[in-house]
Protein backbone atom coordinates (compact mmCIF):
# COMPACT_ATOMS: atom_id res chain seq x y z
CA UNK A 1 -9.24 17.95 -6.70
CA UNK A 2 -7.46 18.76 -9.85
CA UNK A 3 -5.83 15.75 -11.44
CA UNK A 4 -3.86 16.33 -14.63
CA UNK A 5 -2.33 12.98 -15.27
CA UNK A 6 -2.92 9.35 -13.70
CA UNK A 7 -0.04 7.32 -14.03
CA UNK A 8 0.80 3.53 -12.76
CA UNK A 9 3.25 0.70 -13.38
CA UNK A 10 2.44 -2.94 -12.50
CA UNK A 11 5.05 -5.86 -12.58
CA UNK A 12 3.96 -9.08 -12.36
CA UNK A 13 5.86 -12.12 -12.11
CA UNK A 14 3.20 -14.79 -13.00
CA UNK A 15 2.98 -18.09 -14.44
CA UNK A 16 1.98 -18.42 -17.89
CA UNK A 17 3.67 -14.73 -18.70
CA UNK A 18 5.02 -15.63 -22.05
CA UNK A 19 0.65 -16.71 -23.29
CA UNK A 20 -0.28 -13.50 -21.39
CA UNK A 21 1.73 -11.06 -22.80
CA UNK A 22 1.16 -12.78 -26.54
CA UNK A 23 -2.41 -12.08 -25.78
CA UNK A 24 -2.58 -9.02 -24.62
CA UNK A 25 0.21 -7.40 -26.58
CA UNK A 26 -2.36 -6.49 -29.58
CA UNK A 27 -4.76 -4.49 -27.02
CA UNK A 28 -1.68 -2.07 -26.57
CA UNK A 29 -1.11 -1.63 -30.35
CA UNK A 30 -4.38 -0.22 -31.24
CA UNK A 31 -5.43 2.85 -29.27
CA UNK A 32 -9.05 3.09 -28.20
CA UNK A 33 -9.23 5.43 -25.97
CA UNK A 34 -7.84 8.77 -26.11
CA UNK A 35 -8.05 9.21 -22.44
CA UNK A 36 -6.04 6.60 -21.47
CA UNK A 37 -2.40 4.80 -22.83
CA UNK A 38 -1.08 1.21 -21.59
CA UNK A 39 1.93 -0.16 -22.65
CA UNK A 40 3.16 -3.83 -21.89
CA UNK A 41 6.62 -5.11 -21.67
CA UNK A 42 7.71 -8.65 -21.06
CA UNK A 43 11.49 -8.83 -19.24
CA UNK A 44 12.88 -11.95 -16.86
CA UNK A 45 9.54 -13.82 -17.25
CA UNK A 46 7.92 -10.74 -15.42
CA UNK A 47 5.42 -8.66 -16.96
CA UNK A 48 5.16 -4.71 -16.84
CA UNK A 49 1.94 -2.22 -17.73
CA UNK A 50 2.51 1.04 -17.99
CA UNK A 51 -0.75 2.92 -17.79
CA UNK A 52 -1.23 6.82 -17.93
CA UNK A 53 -4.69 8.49 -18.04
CA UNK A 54 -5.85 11.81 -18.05
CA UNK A 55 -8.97 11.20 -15.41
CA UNK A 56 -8.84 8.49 -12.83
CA UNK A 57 -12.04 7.10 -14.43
CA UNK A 58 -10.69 6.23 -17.35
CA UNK A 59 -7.43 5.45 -15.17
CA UNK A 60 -9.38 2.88 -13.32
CA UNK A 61 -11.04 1.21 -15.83
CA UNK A 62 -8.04 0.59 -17.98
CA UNK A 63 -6.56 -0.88 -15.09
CA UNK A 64 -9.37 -2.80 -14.51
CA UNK A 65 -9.92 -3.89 -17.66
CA UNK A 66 -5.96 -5.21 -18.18
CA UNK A 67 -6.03 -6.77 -15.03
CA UNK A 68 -8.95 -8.60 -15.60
CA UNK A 69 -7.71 -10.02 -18.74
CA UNK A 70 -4.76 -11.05 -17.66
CA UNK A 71 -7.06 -13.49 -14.76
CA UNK A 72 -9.43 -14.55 -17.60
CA UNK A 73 -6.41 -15.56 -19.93
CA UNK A 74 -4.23 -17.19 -16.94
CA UNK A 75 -7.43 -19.06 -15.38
CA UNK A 76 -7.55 -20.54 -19.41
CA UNK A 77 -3.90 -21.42 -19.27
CA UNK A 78 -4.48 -23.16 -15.93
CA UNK A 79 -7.59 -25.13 -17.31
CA UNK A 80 -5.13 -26.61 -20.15
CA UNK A 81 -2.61 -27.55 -18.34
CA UNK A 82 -4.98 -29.62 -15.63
CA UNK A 83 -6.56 -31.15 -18.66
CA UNK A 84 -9.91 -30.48 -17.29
């Protein structure tokens, strides 16, 4: 199979969006890769990736990697607001 492009949006309407996307924001400013963009948008409390990669290797890490942060920093948000 011949893929030329691997392209994705995600919307997530999550708790904590506003720490999330302050977080993550600077990961989207700086390119690392040149096999793979993501872009991150924050509208109506919901939050929006855009990610577009030229193998779905690199595809699926980046969307691995993004979605995994946004768990880690939420899970932190959580642990501050129970106080524990």
């Amino acid at each position: 199979m011949n893929v030329k492009k691997v392209r994705a949006i995600v919307e997530l309407g999550i708790e904590h969006s506003e720490t999330i996307f302050r977080a993550i924001l600077p990961e989207t400013k700086e390119r690392t890769s040149e096999r793979y963009t993501g872009k991150l948008k924050k509208e109506n409390g919901k939050l929006t990736f855009e990610f577009e990669a030229n193998d779905i290797v690199a595809f699926r890490a980046a969307l691995n990697a993004y979605l995994r942060w946004v768990k880690t920093i939420y899970d932190i948000c959580e642990l501050v607001k129970g106080g524990t």
